[in-house]
PDB file of N, CA and C in Angstrom:
ATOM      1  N   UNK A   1       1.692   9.132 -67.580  1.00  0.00           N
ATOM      2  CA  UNK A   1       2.551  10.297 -67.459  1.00  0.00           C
ATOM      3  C   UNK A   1       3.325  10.457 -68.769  1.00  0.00           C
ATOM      4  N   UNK A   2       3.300  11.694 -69.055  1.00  0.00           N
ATOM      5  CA  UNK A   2       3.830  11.567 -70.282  1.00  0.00           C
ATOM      6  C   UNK A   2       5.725  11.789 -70.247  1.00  0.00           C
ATOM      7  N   UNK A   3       6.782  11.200 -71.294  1.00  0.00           N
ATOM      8  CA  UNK A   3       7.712  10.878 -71.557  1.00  0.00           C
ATOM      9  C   UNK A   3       8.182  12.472 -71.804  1.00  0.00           C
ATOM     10  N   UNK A   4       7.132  13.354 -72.411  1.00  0.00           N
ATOM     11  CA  UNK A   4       7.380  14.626 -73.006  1.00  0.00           C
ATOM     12  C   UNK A   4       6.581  15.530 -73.026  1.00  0.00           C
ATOM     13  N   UNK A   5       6.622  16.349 -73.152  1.00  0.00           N
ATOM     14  CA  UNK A   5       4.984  17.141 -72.974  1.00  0.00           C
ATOM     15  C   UNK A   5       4.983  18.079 -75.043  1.00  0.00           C
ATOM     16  N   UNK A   6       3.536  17.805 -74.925  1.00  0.00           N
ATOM     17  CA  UNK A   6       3.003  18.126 -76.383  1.00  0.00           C
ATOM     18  C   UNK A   6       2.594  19.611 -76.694  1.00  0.00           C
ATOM     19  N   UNK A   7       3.434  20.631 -77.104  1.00  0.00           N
ATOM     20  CA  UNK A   7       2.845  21.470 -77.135  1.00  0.00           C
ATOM     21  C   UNK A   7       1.604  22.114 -77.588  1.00  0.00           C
ATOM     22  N   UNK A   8       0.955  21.289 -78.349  1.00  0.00           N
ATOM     23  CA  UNK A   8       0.108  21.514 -79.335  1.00  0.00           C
ATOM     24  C   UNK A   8      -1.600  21.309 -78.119  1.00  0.00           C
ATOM     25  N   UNK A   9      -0.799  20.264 -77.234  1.00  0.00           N
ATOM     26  CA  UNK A   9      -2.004  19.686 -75.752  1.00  0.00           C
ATOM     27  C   UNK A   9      -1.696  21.235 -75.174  1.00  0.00           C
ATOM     28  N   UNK A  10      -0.697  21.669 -75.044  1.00  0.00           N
ATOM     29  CA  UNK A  10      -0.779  22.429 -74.091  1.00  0.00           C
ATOM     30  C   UNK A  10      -1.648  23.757 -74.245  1.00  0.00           C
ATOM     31  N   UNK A  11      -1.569  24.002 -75.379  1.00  0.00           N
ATOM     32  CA  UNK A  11      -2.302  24.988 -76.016  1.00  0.00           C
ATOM     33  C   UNK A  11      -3.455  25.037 -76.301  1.00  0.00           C
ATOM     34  N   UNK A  12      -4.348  23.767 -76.516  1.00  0.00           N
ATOM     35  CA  UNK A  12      -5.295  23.144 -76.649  1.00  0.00           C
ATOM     36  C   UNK A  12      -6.234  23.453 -75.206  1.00  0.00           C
ATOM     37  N   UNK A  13      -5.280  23.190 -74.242  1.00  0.00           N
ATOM     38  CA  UNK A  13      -5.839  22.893 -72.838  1.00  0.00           C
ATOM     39  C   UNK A  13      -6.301  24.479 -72.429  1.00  0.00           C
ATOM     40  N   UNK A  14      -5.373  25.519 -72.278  1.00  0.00           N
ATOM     41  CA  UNK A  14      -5.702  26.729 -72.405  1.00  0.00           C
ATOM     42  C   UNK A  14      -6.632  27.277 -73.360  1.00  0.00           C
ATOM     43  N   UNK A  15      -6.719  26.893 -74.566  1.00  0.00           N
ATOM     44  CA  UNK A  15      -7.888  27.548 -75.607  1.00  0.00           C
ATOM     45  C   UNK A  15      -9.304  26.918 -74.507  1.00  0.00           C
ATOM     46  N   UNK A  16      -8.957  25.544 -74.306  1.00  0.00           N
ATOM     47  CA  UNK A  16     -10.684  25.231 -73.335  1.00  0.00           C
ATOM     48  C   UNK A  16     -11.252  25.944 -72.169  1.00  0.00           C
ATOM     49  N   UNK A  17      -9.832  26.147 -71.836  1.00  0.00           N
ATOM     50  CA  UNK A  17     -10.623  26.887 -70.430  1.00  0.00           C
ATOM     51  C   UNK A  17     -10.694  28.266 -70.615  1.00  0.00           C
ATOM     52  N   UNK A  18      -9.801  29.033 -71.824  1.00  0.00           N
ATOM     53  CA  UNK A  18     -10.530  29.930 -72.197  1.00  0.00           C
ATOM     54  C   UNK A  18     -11.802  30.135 -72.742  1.00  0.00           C
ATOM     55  N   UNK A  19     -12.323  29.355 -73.345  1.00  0.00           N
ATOM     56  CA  UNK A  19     -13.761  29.028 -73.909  1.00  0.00           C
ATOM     57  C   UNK A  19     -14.656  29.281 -72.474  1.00  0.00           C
ATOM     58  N   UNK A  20     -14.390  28.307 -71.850  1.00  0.00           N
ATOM     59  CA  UNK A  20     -15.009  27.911 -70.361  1.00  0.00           C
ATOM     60  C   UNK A  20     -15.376  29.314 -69.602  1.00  0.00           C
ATOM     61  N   UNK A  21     -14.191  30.610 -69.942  1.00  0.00           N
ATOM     62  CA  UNK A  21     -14.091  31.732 -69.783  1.00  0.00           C
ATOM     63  C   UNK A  21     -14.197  32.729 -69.976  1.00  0.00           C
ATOM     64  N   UNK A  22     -15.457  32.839 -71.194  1.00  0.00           N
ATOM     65  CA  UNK A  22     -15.853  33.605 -71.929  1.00  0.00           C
ATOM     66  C   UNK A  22     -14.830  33.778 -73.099  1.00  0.00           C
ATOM     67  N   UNK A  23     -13.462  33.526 -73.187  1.00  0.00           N
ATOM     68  CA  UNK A  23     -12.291  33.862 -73.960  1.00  0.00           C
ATOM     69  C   UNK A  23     -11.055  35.275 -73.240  1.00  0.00           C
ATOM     70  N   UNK A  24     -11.437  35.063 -72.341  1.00  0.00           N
ATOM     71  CA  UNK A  24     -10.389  35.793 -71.600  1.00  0.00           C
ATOM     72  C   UNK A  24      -9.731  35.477 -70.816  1.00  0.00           C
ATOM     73  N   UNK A  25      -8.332  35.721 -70.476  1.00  0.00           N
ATOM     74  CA  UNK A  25      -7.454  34.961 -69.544  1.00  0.00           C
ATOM     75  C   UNK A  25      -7.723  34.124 -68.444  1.00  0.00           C
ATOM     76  N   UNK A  26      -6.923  33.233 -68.257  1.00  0.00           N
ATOM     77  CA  UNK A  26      -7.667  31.594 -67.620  1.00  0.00           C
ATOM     78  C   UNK A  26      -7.446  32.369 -66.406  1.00  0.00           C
ATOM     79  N   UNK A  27      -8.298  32.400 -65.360  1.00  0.00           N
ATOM     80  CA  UNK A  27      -8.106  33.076 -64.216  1.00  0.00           C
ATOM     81  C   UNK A  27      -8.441  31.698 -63.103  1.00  0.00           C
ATOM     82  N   UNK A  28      -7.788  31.957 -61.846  1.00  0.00           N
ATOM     83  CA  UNK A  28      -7.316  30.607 -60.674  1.00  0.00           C
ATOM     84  C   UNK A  28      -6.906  29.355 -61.140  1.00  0.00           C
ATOM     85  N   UNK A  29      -5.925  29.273 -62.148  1.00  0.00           N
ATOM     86  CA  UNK A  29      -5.002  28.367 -62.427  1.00  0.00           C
ATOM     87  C   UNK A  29      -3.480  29.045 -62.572  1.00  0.00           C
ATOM     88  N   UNK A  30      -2.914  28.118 -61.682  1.00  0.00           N
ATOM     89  CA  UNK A  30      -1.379  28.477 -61.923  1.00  0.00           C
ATOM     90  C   UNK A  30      -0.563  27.561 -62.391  1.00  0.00           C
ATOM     91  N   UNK A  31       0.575  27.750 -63.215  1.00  0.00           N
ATOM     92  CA  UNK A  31       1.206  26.789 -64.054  1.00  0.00           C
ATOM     93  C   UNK A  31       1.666  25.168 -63.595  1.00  0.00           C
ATOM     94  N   UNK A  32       1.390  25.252 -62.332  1.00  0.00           N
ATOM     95  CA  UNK A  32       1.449  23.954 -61.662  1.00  0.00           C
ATOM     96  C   UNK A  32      -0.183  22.632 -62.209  1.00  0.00           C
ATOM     97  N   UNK A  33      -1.133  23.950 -62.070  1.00  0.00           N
ATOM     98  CA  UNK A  33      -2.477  23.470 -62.277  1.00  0.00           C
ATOM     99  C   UNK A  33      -2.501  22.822 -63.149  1.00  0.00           C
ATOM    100  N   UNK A  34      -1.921  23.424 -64.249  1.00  0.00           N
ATOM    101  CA  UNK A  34      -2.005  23.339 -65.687  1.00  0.00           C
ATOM    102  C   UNK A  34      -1.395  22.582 -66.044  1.00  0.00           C
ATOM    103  N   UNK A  35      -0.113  22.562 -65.820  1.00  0.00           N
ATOM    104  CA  UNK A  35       0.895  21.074 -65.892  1.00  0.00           C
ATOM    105  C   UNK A  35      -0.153  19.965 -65.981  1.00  0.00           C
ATOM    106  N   UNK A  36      -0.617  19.355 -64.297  1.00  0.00           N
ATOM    107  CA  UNK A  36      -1.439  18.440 -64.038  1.00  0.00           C
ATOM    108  C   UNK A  36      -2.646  18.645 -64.560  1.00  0.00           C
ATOM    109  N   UNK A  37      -3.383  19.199 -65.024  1.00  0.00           N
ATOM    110  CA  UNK A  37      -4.190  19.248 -66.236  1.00  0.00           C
ATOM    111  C   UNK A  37      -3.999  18.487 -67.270  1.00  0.00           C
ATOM    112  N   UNK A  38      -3.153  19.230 -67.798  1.00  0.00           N
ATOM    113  CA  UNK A  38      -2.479  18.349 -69.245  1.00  0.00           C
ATOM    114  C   UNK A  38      -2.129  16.591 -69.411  1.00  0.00           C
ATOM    115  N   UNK A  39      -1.288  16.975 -68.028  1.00  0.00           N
ATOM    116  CA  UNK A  39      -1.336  15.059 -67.791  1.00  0.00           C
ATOM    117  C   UNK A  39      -1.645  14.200 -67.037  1.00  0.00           C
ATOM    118  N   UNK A  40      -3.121  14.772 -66.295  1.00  0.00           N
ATOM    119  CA  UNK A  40      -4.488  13.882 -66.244  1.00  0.00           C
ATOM    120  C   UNK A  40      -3.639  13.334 -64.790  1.00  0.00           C
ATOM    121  N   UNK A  41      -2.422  14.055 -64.026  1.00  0.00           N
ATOM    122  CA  UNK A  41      -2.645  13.699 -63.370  1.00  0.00           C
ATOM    123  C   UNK A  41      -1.133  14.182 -62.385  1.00  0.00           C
ATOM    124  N   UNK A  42      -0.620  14.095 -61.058  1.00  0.00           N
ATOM    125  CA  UNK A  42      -0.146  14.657 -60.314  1.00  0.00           C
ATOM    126  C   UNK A  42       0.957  14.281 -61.270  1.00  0.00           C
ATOM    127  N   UNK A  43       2.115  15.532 -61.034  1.00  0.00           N
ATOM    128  CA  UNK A  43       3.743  15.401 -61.682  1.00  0.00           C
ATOM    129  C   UNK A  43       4.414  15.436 -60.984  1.00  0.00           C
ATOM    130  N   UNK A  44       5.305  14.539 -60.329  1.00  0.00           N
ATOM    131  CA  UNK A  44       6.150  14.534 -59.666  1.00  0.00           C
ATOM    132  C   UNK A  44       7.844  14.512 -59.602  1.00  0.00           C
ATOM    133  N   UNK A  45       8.140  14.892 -61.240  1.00  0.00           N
ATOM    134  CA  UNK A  45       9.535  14.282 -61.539  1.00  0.00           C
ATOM    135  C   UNK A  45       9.735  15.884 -62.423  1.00  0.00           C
ATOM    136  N   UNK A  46      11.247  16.292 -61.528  1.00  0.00           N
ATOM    137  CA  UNK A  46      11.792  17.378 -61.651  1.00  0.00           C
ATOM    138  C   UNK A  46      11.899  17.537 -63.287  1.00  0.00           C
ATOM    139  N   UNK A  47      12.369  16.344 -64.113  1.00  0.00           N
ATOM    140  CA  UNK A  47      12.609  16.400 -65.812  1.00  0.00           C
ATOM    141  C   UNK A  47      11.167  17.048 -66.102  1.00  0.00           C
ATOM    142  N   UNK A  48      10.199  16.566 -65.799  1.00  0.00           N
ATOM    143  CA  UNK A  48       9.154  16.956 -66.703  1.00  0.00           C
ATOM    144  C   UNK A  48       8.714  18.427 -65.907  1.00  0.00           C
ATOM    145  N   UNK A  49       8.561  18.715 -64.925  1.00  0.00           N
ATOM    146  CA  UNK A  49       8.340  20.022 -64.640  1.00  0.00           C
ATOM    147  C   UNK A  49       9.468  21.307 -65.325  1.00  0.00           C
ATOM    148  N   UNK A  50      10.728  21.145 -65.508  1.00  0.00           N
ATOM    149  CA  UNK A  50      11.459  22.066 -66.248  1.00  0.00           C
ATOM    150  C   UNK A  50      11.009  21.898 -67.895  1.00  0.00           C
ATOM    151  N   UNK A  51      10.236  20.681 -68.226  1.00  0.00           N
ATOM    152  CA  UNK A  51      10.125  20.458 -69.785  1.00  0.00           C
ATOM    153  C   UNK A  51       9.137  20.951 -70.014  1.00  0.00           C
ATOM    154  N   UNK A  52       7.902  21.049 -69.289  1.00  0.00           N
ATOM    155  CA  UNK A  52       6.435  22.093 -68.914  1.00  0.00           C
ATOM    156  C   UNK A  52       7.329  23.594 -69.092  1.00  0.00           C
ATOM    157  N   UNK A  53       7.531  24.212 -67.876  1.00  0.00           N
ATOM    158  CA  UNK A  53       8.277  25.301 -67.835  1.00  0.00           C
ATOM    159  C   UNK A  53       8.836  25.954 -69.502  1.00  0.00           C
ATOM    160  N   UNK A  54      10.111  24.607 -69.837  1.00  0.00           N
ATOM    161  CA  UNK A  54      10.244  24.920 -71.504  1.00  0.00           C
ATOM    162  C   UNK A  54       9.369  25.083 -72.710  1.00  0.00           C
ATOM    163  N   UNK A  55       8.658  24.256 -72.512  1.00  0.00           N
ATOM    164  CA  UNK A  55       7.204  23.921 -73.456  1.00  0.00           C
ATOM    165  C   UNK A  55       6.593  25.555 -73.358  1.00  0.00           C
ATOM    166  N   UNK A  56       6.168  25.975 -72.228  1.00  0.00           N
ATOM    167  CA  UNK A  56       5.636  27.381 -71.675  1.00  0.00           C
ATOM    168  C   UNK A  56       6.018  28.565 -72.361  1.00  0.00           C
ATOM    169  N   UNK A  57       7.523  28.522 -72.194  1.00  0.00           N
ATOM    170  CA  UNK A  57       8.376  29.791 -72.793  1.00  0.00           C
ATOM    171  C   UNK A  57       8.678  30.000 -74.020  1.00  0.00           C
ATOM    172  N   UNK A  58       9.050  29.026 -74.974  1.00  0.00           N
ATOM    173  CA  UNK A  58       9.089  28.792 -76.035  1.00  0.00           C
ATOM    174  C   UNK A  58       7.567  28.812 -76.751  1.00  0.00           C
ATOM    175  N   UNK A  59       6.615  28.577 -76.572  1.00  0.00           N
ATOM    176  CA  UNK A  59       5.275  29.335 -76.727  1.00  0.00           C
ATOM    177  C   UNK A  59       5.279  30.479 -76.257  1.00  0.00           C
ATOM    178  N   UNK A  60       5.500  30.919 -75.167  1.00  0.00           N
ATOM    179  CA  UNK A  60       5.425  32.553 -74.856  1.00  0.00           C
ATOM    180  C   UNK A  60       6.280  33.578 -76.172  1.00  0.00           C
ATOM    181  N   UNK A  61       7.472  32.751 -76.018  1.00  0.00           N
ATOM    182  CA  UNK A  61       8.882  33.635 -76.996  1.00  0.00           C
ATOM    183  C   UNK A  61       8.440  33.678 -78.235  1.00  0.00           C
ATOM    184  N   UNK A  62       7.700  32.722 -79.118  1.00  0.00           N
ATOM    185  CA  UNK A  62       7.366  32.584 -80.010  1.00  0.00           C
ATOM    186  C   UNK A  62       5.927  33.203 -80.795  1.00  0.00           C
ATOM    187  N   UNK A  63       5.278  33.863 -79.450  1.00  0.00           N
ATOM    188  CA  UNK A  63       4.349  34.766 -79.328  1.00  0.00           C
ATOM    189  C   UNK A  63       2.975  34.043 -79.683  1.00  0.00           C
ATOM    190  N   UNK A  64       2.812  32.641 -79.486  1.00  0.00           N
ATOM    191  CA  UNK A  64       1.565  31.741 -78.647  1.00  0.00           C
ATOM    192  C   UNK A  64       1.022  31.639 -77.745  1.00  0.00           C
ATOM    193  N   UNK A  65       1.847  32.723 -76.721  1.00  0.00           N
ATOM    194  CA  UNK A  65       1.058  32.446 -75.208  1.00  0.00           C
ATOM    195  C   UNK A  65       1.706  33.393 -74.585  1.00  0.00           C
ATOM    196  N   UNK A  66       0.589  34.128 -73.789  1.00  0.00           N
ATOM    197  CA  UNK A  66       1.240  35.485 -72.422  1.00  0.00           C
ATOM    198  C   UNK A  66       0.448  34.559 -71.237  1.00  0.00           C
ATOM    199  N   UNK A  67       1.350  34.920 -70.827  1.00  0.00           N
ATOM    200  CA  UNK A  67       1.272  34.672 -69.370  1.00  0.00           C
ATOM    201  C   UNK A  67       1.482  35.565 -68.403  1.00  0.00           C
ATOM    202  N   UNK A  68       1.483  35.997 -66.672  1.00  0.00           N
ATOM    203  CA  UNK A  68       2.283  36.468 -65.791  1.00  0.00           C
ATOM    204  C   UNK A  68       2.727  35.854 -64.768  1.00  0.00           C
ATOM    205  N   UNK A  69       3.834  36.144 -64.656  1.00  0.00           N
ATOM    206  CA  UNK A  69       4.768  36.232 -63.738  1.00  0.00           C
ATOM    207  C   UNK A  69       4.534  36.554 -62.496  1.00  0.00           C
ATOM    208  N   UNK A  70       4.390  36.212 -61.172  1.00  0.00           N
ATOM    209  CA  UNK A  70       3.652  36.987 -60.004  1.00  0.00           C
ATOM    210  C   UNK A  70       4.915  37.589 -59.419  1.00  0.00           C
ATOM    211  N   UNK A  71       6.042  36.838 -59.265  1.00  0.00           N
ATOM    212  CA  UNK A  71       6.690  36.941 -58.251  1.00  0.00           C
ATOM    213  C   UNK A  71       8.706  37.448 -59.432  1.00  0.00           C
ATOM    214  N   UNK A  72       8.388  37.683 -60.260  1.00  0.00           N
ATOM    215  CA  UNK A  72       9.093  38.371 -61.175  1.00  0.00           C
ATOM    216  C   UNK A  72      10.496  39.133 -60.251  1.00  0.00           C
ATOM    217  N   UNK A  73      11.843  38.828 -60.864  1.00  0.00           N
ATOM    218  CA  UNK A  73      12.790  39.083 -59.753  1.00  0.00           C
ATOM    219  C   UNK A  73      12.990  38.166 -58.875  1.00  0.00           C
ATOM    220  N   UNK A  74      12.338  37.537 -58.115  1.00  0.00           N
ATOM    221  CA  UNK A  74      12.437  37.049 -57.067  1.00  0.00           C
ATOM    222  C   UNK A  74      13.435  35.456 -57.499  1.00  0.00           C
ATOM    223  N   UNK A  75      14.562  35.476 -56.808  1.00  0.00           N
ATOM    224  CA  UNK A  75      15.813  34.339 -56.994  1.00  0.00           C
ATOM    225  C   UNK A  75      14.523  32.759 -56.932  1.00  0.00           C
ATOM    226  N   UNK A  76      13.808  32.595 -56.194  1.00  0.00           N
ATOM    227  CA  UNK A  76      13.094  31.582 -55.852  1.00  0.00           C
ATOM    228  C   UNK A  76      12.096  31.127 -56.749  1.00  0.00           C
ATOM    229  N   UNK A  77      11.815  32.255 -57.701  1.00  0.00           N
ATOM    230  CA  UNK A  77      11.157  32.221 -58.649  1.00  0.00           C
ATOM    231  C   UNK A  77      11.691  31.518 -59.901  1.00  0.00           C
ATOM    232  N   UNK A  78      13.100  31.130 -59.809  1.00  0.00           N
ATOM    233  CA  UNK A  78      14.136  31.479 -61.291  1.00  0.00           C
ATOM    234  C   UNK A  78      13.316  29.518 -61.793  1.00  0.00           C
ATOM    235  N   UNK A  79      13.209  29.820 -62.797  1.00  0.00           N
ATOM    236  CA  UNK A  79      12.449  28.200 -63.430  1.00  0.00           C
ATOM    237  C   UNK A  79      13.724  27.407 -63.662  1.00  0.00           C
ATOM    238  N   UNK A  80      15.195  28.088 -63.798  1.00  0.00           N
ATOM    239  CA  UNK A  80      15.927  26.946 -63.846  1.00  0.00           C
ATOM    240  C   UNK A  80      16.496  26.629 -62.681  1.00  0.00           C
ATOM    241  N   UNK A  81      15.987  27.209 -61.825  1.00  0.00           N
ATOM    242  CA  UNK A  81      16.977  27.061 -60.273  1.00  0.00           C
ATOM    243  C   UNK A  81      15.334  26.529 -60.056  1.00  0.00           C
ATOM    244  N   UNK A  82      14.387  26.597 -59.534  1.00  0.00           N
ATOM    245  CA  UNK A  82      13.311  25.773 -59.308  1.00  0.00           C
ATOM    246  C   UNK A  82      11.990  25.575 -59.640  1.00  0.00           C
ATOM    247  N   UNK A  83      12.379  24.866 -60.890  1.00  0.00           N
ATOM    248  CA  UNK A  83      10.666  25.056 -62.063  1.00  0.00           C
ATOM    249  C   UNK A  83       9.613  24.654 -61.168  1.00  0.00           C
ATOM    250  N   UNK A  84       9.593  23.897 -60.008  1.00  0.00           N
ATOM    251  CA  UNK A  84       8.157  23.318 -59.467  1.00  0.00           C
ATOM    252  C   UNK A  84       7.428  24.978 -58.789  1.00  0.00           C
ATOM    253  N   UNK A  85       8.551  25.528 -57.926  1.00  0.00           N
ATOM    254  CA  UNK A  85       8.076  26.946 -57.498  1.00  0.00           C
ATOM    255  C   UNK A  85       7.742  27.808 -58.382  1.00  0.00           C
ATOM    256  N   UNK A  86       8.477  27.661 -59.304  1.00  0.00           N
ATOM    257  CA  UNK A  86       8.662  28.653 -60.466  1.00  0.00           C
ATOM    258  C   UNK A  86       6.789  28.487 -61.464  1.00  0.00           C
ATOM    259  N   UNK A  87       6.684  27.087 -61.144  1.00  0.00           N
ATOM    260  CA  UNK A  87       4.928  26.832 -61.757  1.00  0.00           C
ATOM    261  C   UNK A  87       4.046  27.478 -60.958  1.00  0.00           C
ATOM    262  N   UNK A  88       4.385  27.276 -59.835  1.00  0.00           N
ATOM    263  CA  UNK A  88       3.109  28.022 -58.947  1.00  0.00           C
ATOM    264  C   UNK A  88       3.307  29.477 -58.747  1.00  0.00           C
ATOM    265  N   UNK A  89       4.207  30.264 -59.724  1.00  0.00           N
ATOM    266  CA  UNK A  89       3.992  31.585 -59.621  1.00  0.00           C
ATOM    267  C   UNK A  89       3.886  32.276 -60.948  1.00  0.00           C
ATOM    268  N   UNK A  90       3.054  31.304 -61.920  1.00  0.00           N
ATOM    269  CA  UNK A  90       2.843  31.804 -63.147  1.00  0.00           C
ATOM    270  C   UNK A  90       1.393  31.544 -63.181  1.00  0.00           C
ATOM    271  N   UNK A  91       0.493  32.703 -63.589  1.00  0.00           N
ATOM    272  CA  UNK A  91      -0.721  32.968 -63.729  1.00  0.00           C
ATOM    273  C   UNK A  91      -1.443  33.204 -65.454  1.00  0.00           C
ATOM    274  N   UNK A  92      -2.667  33.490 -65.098  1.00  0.00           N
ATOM    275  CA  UNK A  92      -3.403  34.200 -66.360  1.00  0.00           C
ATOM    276  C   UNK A  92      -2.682  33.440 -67.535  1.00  0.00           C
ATOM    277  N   UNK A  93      -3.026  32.531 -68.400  1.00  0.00           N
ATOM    278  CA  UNK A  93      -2.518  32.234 -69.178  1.00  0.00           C
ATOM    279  C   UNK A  93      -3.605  32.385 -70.357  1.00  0.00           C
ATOM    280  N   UNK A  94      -2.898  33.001 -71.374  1.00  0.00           N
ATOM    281  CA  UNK A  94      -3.928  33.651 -72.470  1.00  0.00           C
ATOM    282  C   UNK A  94      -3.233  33.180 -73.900  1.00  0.00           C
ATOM    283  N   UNK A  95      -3.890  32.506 -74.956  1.00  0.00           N
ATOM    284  CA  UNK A  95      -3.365  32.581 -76.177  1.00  0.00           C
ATOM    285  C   UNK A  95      -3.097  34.095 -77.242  1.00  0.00           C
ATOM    286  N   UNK A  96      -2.444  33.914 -77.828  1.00  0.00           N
ATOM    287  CA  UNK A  96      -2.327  35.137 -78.605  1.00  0.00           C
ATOM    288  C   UNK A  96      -3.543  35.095 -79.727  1.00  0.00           C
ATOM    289  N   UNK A  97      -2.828  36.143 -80.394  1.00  0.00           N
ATOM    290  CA  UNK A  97      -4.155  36.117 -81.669  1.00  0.00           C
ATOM    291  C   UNK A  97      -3.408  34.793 -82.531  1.00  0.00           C
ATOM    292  N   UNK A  98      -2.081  35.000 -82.547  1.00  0.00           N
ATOM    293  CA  UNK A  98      -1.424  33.754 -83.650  1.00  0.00           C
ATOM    294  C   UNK A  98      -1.773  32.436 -82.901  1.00  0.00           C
ATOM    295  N   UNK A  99      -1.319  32.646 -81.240  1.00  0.00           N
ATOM    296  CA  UNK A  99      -1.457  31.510 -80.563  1.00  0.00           C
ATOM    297  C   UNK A  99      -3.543  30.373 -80.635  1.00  0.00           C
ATOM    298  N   UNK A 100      -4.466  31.473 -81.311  1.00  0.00           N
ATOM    299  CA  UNK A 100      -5.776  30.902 -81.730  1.00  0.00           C
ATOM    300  C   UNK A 100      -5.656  30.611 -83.264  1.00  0.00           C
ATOM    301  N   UNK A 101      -4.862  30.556 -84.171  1.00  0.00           N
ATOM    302  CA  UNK A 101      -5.165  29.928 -84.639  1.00  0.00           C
ATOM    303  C   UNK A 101      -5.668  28.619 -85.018  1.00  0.00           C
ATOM    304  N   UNK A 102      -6.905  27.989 -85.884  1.00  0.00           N
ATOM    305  CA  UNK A 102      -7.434  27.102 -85.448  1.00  0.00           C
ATOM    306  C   UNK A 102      -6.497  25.786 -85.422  1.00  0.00           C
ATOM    307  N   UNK A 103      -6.887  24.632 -84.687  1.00  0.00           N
ATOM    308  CA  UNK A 103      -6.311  23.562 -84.045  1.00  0.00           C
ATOM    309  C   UNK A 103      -5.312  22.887 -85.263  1.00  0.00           C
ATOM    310  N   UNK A 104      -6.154  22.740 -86.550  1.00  0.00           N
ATOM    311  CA  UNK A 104      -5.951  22.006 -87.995  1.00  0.00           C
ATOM    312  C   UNK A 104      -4.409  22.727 -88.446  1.00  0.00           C
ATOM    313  N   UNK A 105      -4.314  24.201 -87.846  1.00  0.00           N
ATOM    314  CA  UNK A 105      -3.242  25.077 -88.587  1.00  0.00           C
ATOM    315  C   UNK A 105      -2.177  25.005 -87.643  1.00  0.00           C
ATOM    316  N   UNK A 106      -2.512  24.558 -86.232  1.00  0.00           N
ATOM    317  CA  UNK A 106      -1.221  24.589 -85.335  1.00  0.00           C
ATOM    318  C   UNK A 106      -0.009  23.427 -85.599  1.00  0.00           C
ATOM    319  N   UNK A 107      -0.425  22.495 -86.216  1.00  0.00           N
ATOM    320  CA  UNK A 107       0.868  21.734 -86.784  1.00  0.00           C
ATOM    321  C   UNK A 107       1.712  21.763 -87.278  1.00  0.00           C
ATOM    322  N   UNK A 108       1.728  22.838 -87.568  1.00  0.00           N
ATOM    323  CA  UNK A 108       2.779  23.350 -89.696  1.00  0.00           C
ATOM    324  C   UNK A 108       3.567  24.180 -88.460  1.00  0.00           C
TER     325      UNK A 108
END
């Protein structure tokens, strides 16, 4: 389990299953999926699900990653009042054009 989550994995993980997907938005995974994707295995500890969640947005804000929102508005939805719910109502996760740049250039 990881201590932290890597953004660089996280992005990585989405470019594959976009591949897997012809290159178009990861369709029947929701941000819960994806979490446990990344770290090979069930997450159970509230720190690292809000640090997923952060990892997420800060790629989104930074214009590496769109995502949607299903349940948008909704108090139950709010990721800082409850990131585990708040994962299972985030869909389609797509890199940007900046967010493909190749793997070698995402470090800098």
């Amino acid at each position: 389990m990881p201590l932290r989550w890597d953004n660089i994995k996280i992005l990585q993980a989405i470019d594959d299953r976009q591949q897997q997907h012809g290159g178009g938005p990861v369709q029947g995974m929701n941000g819960l999926h994806l979490m446990e994707e990344v770290a090979g295995s069930q997450v159970t500890e509230a720190s690292l699900w809000r640090g997923f969640v952060q990892e997420l947005h800060i790629a989104r804000d930074i214009g590496l990653l769109s995502f949607t929102e299903t349940y948008r508005g909704n108090p139950n939805a709010d990721p800082g009042r409850d990131p585990f719910f708040y994962l299972q109502t985030i869909w389609d996760f797509a890199l940007t054009v900046l967010g493909q740049r190749p793997r070698h250039d995402r470090s800098r």
